[in-house]
PDB file of N, CA and C in Angstrom:
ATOM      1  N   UNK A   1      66.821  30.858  -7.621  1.00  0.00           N
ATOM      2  CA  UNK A   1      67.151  30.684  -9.022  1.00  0.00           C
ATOM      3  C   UNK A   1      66.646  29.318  -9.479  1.00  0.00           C
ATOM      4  N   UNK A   2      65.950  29.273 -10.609  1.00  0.00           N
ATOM      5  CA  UNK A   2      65.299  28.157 -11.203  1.00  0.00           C
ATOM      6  C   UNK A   2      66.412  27.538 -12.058  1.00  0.00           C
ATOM      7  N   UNK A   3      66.343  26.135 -12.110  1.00  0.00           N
ATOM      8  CA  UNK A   3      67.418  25.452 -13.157  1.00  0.00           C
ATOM      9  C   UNK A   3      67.065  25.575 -14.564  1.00  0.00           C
ATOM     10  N   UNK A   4      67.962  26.101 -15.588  1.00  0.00           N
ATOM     11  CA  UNK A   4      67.464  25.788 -16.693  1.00  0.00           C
ATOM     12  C   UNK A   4      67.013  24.337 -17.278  1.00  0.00           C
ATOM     13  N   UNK A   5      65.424  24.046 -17.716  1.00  0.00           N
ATOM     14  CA  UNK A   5      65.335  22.925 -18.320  1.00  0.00           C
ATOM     15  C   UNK A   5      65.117  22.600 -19.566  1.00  0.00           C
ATOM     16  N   UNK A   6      65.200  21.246 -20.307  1.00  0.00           N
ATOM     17  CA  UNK A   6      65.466  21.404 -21.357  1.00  0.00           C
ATOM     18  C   UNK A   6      63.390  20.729 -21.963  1.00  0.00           C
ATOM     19  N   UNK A   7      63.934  21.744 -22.967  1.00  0.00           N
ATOM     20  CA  UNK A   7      62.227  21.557 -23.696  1.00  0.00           C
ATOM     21  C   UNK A   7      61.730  20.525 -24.050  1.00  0.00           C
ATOM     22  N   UNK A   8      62.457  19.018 -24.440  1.00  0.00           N
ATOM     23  CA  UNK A   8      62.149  17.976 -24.567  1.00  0.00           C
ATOM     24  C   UNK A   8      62.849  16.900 -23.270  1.00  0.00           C
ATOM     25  N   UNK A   9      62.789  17.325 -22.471  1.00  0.00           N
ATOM     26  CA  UNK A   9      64.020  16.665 -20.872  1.00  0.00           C
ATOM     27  C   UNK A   9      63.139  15.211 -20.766  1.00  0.00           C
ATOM     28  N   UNK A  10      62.033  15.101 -21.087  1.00  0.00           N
ATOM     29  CA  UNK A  10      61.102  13.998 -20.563  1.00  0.00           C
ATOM     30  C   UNK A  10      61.051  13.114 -21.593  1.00  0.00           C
ATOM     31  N   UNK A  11      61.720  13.327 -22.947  1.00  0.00           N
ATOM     32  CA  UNK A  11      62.148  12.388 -24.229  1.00  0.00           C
ATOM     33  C   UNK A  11      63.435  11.745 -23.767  1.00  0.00           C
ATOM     34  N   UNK A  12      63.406  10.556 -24.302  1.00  0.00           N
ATOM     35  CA  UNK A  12      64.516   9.816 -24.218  1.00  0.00           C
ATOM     36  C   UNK A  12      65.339   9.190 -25.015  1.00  0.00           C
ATOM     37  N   UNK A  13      66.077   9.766 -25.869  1.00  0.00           N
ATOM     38  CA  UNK A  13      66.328   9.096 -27.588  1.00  0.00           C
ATOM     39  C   UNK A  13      65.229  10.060 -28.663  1.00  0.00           C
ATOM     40  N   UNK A  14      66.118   9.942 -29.672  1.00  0.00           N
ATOM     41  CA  UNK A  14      65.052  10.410 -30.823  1.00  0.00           C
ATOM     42  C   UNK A  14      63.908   9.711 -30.972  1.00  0.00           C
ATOM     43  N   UNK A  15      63.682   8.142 -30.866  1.00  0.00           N
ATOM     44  CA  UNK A  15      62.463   7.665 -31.111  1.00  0.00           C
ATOM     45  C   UNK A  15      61.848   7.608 -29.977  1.00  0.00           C
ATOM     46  N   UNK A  16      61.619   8.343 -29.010  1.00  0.00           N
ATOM     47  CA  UNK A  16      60.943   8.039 -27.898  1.00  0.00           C
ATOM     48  C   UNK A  16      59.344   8.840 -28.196  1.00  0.00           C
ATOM     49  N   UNK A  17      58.295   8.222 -27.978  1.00  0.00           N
ATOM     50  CA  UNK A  17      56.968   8.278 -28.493  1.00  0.00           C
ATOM     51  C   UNK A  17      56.637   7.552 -29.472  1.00  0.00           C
ATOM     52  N   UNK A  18      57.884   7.126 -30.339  1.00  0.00           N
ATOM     53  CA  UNK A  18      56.960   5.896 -31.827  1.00  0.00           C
ATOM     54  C   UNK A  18      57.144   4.301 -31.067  1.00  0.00           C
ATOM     55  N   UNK A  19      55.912   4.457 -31.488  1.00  0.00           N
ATOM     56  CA  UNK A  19      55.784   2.461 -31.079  1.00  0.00           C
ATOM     57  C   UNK A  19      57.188   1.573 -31.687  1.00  0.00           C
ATOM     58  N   UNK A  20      57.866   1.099 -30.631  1.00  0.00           N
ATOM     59  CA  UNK A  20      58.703  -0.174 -31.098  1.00  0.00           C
ATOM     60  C   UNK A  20      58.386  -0.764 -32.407  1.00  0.00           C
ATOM     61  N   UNK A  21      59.123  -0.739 -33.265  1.00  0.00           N
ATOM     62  CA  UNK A  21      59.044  -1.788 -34.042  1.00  0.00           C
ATOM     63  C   UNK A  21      58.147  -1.129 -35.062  1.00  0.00           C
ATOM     64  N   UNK A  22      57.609   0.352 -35.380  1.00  0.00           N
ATOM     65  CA  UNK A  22      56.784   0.757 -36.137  1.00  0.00           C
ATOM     66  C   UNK A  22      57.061   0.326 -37.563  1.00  0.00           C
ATOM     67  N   UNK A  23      55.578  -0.251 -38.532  1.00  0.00           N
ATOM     68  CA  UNK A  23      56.361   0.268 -39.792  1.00  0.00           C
ATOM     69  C   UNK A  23      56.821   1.251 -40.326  1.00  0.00           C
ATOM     70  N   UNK A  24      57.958   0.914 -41.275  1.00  0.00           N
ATOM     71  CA  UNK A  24      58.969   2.154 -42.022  1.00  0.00           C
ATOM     72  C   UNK A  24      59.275   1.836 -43.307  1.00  0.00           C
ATOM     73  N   UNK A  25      59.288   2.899 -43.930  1.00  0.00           N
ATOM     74  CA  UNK A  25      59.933   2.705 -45.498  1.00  0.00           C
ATOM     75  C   UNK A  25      61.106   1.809 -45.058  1.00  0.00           C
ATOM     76  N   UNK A  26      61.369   0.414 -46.064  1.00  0.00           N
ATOM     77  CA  UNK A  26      62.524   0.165 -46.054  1.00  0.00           C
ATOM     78  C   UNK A  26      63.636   0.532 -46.728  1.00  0.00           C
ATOM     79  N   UNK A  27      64.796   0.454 -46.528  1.00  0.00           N
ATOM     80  CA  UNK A  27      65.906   1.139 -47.109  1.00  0.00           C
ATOM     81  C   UNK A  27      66.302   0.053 -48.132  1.00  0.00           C
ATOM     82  N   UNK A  28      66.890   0.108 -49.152  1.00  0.00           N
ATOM     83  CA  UNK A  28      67.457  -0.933 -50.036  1.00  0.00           C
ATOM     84  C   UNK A  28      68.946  -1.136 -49.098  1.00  0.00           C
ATOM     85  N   UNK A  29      69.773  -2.125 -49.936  1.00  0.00           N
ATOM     86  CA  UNK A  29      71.178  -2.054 -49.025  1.00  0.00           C
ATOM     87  C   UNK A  29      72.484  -2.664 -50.134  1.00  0.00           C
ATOM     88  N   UNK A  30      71.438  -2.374 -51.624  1.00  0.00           N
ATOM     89  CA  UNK A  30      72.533  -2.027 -52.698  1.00  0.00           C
ATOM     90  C   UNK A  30      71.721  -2.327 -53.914  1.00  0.00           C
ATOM     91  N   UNK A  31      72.489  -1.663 -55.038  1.00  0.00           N
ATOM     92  CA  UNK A  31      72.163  -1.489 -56.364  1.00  0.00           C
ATOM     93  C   UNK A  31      72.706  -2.629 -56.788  1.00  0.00           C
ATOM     94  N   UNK A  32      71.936  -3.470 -57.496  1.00  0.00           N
ATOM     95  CA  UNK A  32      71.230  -4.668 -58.678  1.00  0.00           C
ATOM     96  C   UNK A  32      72.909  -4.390 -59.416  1.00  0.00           C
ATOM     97  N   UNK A  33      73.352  -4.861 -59.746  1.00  0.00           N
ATOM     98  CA  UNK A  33      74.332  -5.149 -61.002  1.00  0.00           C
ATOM     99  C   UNK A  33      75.265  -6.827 -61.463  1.00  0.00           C
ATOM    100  N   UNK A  34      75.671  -6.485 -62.813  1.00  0.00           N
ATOM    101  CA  UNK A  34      76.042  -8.041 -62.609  1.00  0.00           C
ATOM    102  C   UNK A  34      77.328  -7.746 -62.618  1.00  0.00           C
ATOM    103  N   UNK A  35      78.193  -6.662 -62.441  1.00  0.00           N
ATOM    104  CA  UNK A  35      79.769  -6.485 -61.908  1.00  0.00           C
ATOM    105  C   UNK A  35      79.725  -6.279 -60.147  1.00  0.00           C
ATOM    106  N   UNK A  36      78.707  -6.280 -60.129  1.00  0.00           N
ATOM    107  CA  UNK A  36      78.268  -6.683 -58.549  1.00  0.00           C
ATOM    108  C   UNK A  36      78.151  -7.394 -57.295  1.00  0.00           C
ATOM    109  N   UNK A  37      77.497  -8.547 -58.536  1.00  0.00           N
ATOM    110  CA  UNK A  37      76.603  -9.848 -57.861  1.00  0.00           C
ATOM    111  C   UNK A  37      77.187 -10.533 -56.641  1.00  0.00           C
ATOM    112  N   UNK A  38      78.722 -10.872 -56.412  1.00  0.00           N
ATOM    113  CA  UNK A  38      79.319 -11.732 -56.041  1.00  0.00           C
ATOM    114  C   UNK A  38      79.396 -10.602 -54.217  1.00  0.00           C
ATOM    115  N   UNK A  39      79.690  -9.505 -54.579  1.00  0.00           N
ATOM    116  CA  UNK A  39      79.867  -8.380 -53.488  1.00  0.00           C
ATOM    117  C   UNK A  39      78.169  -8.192 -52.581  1.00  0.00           C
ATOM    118  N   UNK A  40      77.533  -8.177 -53.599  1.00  0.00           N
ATOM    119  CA  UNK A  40      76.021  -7.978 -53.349  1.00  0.00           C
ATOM    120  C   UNK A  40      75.648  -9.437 -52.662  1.00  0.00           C
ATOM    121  N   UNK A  41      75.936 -10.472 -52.990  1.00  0.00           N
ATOM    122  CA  UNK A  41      75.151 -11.821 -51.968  1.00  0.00           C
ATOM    123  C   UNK A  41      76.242 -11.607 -50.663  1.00  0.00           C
ATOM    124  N   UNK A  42      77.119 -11.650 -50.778  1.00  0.00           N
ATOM    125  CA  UNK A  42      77.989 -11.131 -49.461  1.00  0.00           C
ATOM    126  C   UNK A  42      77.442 -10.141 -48.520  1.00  0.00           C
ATOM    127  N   UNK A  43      77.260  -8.943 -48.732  1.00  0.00           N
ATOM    128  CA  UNK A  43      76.124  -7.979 -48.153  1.00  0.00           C
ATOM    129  C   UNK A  43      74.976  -9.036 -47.942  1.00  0.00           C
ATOM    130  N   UNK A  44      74.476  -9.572 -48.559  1.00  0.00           N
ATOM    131  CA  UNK A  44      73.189  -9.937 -48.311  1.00  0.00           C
ATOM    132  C   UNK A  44      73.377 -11.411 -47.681  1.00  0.00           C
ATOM    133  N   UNK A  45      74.207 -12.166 -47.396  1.00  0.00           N
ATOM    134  CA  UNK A  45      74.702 -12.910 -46.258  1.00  0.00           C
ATOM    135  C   UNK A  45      75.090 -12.513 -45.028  1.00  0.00           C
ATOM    136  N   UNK A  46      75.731 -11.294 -45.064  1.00  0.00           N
ATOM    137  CA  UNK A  46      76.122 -11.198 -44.006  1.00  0.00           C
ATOM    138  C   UNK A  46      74.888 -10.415 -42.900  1.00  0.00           C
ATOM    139  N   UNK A  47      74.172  -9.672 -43.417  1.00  0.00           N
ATOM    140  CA  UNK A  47      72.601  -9.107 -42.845  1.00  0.00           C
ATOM    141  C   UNK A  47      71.913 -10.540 -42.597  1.00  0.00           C
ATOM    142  N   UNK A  48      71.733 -11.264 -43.519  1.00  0.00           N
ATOM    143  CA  UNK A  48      70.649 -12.284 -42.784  1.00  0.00           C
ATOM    144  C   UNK A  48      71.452 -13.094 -41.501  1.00  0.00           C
ATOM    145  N   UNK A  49      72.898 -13.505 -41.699  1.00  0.00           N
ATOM    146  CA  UNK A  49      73.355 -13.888 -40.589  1.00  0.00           C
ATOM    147  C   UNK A  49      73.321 -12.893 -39.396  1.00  0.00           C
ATOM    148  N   UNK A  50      73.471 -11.949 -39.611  1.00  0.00           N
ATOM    149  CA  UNK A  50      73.446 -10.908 -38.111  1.00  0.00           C
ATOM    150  C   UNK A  50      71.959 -11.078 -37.574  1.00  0.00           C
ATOM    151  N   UNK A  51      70.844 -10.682 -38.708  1.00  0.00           N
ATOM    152  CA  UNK A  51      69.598 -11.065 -37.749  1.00  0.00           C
ATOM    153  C   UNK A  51      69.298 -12.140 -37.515  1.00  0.00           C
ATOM    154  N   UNK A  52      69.596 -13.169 -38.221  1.00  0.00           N
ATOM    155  CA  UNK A  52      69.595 -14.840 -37.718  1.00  0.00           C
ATOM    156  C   UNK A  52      70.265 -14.667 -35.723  1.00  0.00           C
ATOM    157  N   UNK A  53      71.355 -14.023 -36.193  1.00  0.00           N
ATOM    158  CA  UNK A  53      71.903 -14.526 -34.642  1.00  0.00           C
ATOM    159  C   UNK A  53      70.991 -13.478 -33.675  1.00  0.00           C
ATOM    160  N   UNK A  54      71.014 -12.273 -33.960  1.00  0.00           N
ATOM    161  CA  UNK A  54      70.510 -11.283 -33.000  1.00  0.00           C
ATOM    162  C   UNK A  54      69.026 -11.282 -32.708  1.00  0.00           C
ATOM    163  N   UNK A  55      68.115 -11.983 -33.635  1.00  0.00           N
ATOM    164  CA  UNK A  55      66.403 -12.153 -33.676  1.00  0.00           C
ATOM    165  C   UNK A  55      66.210 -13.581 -33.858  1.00  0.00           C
ATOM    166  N   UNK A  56      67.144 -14.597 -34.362  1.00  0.00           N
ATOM    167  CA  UNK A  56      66.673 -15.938 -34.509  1.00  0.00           C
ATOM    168  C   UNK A  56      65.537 -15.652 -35.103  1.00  0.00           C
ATOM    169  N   UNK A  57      65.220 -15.456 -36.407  1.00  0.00           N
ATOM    170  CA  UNK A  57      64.343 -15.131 -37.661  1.00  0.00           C
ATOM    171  C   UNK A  57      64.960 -15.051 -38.750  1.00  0.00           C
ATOM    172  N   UNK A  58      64.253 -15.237 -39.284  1.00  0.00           N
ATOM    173  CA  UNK A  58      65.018 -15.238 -40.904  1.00  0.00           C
ATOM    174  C   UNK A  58      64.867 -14.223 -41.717  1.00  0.00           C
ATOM    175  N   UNK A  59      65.048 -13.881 -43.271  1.00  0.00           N
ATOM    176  CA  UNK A  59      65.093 -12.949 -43.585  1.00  0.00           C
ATOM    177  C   UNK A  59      63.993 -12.900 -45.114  1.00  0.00           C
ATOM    178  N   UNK A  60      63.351 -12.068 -45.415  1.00  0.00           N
ATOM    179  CA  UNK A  60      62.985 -11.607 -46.664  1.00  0.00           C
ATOM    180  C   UNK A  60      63.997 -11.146 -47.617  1.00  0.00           C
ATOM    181  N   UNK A  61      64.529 -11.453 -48.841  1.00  0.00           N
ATOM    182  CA  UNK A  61      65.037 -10.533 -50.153  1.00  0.00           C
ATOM    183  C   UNK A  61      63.927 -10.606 -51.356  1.00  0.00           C
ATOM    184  N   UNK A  62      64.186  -9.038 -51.183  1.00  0.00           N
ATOM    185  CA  UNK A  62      63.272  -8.667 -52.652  1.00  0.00           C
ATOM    186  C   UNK A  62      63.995  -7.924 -53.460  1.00  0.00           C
ATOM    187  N   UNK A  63      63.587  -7.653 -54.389  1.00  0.00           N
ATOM    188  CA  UNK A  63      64.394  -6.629 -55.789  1.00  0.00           C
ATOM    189  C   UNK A  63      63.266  -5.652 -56.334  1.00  0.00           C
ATOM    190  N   UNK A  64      63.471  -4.391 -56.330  1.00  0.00           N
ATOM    191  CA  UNK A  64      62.549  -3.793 -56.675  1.00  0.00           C
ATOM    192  C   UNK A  64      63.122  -2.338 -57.535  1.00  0.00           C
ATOM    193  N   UNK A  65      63.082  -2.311 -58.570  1.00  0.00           N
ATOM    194  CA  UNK A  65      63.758  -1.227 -59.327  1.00  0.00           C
ATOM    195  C   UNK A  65      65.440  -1.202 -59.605  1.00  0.00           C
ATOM    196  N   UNK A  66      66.051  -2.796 -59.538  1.00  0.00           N
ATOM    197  CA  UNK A  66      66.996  -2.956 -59.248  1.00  0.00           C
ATOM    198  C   UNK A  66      67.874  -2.710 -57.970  1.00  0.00           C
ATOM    199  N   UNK A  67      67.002  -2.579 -56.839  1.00  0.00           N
ATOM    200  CA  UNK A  67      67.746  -2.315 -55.592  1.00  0.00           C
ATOM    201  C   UNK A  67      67.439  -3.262 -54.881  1.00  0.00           C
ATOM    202  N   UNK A  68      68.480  -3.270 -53.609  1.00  0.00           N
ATOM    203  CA  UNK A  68      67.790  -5.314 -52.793  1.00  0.00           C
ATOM    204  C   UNK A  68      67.613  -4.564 -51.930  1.00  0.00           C
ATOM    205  N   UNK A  69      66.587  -5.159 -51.082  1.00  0.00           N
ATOM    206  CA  UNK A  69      65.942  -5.226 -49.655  1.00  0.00           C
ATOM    207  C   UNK A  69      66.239  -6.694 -48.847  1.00  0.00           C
ATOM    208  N   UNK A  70      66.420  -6.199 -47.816  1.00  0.00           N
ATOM    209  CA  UNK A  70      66.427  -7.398 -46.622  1.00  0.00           C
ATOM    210  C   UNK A  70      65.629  -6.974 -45.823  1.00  0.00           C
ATOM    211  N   UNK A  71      64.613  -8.001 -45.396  1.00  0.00           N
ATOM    212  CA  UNK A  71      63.491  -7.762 -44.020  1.00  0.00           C
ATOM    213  C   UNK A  71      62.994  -8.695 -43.589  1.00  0.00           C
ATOM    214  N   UNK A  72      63.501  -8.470 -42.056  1.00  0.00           N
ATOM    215  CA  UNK A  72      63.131  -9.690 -41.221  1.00  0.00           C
ATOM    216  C   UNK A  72      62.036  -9.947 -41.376  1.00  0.00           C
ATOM    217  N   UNK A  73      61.512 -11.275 -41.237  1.00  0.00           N
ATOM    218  CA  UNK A  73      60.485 -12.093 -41.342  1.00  0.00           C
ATOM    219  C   UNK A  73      59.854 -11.376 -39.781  1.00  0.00           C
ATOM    220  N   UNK A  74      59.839 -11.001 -38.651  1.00  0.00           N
ATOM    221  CA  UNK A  74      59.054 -10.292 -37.872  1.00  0.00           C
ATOM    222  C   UNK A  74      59.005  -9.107 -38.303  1.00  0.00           C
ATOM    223  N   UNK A  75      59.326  -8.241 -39.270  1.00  0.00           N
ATOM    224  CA  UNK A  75      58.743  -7.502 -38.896  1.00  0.00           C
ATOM    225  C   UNK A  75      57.105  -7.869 -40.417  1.00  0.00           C
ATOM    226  N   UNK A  76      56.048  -7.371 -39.693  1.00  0.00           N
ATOM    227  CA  UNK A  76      54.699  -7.898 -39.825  1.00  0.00           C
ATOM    228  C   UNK A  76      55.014  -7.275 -41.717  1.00  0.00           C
ATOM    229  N   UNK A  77      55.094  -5.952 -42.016  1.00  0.00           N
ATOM    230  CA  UNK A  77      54.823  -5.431 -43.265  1.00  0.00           C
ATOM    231  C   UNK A  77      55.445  -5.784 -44.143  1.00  0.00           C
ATOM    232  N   UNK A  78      56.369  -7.067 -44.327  1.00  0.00           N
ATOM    233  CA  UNK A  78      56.839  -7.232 -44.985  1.00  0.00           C
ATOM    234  C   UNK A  78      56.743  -7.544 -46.507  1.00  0.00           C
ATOM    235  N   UNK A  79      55.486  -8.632 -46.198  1.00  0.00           N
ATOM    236  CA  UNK A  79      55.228  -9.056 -47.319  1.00  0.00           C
ATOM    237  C   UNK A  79      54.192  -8.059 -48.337  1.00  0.00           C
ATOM    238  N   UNK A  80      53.386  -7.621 -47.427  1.00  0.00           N
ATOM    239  CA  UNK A  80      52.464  -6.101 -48.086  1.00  0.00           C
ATOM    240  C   UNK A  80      53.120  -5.035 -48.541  1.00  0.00           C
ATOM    241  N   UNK A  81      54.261  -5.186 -47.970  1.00  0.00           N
ATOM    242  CA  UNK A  81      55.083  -3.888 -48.814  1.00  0.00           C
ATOM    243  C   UNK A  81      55.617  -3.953 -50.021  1.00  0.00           C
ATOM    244  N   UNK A  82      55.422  -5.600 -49.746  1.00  0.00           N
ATOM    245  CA  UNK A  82      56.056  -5.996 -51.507  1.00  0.00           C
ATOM    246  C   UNK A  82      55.278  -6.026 -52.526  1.00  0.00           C
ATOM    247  N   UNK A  83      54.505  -6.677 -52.079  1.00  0.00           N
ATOM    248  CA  UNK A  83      53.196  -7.085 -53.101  1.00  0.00           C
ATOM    249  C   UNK A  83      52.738  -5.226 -53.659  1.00  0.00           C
ATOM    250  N   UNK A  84      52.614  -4.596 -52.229  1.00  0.00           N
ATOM    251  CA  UNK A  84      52.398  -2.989 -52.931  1.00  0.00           C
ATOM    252  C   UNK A  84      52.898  -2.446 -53.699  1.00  0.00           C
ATOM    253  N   UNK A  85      54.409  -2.298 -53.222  1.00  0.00           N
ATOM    254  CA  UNK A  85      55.702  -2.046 -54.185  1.00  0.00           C
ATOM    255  C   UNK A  85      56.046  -2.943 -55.661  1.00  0.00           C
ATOM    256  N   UNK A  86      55.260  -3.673 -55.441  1.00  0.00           N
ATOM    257  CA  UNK A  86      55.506  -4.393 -57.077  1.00  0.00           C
ATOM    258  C   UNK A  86      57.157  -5.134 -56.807  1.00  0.00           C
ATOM    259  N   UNK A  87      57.732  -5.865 -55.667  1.00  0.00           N
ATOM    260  CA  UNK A  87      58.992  -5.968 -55.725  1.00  0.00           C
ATOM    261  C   UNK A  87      58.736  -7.643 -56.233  1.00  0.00           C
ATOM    262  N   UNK A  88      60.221  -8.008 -56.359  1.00  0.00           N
ATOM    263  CA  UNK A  88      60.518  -9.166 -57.021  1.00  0.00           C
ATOM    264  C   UNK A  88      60.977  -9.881 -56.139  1.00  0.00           C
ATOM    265  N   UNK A  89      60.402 -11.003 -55.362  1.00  0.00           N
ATOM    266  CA  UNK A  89      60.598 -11.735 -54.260  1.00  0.00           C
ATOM    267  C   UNK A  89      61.933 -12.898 -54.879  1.00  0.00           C
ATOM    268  N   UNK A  90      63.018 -12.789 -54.061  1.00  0.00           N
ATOM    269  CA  UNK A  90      63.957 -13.738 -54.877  1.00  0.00           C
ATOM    270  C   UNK A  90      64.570 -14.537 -53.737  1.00  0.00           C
ATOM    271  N   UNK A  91      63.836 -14.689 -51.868  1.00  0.00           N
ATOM    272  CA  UNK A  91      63.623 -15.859 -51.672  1.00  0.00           C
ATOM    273  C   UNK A  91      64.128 -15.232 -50.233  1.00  0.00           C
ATOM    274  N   UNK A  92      63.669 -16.670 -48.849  1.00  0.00           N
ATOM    275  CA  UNK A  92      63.439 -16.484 -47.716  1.00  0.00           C
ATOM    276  C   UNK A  92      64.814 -17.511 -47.035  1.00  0.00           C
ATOM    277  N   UNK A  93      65.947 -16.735 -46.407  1.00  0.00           N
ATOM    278  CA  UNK A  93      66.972 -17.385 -45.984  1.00  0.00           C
ATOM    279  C   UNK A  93      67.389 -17.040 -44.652  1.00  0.00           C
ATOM    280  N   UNK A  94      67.414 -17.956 -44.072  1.00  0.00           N
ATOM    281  CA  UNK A  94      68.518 -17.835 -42.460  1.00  0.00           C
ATOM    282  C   UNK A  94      69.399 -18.561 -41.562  1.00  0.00           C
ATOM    283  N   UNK A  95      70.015 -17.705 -40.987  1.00  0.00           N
ATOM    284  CA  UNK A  95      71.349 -18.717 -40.602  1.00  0.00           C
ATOM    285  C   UNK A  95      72.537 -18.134 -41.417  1.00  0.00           C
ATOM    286  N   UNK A  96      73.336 -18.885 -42.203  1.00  0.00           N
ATOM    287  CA  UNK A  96      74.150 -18.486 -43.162  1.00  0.00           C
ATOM    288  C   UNK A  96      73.654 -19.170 -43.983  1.00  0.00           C
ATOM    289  N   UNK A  97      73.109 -18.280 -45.096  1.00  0.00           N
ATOM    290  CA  UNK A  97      72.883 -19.031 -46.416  1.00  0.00           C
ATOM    291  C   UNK A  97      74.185 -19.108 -47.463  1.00  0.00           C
ATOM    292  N   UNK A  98      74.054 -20.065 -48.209  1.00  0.00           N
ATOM    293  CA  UNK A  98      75.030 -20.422 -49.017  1.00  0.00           C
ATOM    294  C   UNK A  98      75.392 -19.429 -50.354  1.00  0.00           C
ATOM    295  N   UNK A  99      76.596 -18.879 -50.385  1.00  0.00           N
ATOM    296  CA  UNK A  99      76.978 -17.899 -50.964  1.00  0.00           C
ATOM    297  C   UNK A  99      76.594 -17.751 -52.403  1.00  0.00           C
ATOM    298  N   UNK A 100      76.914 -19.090 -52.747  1.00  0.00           N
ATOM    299  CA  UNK A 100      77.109 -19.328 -54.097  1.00  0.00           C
ATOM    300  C   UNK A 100      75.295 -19.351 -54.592  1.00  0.00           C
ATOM    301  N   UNK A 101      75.155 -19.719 -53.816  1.00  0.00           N
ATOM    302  CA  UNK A 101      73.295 -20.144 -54.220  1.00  0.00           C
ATOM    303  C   UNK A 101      72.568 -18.435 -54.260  1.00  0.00           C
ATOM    304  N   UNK A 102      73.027 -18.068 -53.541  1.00  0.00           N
ATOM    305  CA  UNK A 102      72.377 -16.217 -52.704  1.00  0.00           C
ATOM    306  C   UNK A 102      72.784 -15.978 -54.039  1.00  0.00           C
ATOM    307  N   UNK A 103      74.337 -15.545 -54.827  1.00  0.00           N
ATOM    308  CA  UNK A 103      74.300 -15.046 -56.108  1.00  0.00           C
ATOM    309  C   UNK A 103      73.649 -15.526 -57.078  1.00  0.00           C
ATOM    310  N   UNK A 104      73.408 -17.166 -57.444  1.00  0.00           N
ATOM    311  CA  UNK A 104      72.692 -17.101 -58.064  1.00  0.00           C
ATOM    312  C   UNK A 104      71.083 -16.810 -57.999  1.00  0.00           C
ATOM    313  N   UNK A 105      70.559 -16.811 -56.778  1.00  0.00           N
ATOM    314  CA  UNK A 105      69.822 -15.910 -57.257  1.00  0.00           C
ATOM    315  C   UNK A 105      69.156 -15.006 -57.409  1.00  0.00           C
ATOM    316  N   UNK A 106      69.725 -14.300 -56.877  1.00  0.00           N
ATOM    317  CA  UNK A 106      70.333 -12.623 -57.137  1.00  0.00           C
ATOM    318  C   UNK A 106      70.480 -12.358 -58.584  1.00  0.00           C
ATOM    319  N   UNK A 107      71.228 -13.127 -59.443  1.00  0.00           N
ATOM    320  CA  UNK A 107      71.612 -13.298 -60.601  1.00  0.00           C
ATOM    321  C   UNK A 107      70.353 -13.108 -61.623  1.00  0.00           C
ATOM    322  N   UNK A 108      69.765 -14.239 -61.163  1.00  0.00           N
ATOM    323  CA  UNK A 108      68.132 -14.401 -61.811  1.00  0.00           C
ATOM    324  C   UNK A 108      67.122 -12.926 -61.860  1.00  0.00           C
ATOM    325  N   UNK A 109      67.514 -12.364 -60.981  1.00  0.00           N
ATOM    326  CA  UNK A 109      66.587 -10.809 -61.098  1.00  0.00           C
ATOM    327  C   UNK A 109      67.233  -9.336 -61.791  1.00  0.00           C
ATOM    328  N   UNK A 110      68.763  -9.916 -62.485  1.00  0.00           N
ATOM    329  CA  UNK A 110      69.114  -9.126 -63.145  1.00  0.00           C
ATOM    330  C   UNK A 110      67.986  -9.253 -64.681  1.00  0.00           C
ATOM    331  N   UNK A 111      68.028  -7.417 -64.762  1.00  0.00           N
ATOM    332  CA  UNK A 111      67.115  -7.055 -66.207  1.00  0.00           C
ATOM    333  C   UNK A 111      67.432  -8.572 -67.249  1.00  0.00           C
ATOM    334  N   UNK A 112      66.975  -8.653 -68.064  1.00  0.00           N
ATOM    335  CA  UNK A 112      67.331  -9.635 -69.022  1.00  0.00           C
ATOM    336  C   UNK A 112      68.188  -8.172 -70.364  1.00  0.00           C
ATOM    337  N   UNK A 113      68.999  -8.628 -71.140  1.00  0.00           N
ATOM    338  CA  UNK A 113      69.164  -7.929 -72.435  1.00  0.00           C
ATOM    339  C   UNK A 113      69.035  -8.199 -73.676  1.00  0.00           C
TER     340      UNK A 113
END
């Protein structure tokens, strides 16, 4: 009697075959608002501190259609994705950046009215 085997047994994880570290669409990691702002640099402190500690790198924020992006400074596509995407570069921080400073300016890339 033969063992049943499984059709992918020689995969290891879902990403097993994509290159480490491939580029990827980035995900935003919240919607632009100014009943927001104060919640939104918090999110966006607390991501650059996690990869500060876990990559010792810093971080990219951009704004692009009113949504924020964070992306580590390794990974390579960062800045081409922006410039492609037409995003709104609103500045390069790591470590713990200062809260009050992150909202404002965050602040600065709200629409004007």
């Amino acid at each position: 009697m033969t063992e049943p085997t499984c059709r992918n047994a020689s995969r290891r994880g879902k990403t097993a075959g994509i290159p480490f570290r491939q580029a990827r669409e980035p995900k935003p990691i919240a919607q632009l608002s100014a009943a927001t702002i104060e919640r939104i640099a918090l999110l966006v402190q607390s991501r650059v501190a996690r990869v500060a500690r876990a990559r010792s790198c810093c971080c990219y924020v951009f704004v692009r259609d009113g949504q924020v992006y964070v992306l580590s400074e390794e990974l390579a596509s960062a800045h081409p994705w922006a410039v492609q995407h037409t995003a709104e570069w609103v500045g390069c921080y790591g470590g713990m950046p200062d809260l009050a400073g992150l909202a404002d300016d965050l602040r600065e890339m709200l629409p004007c009215r």
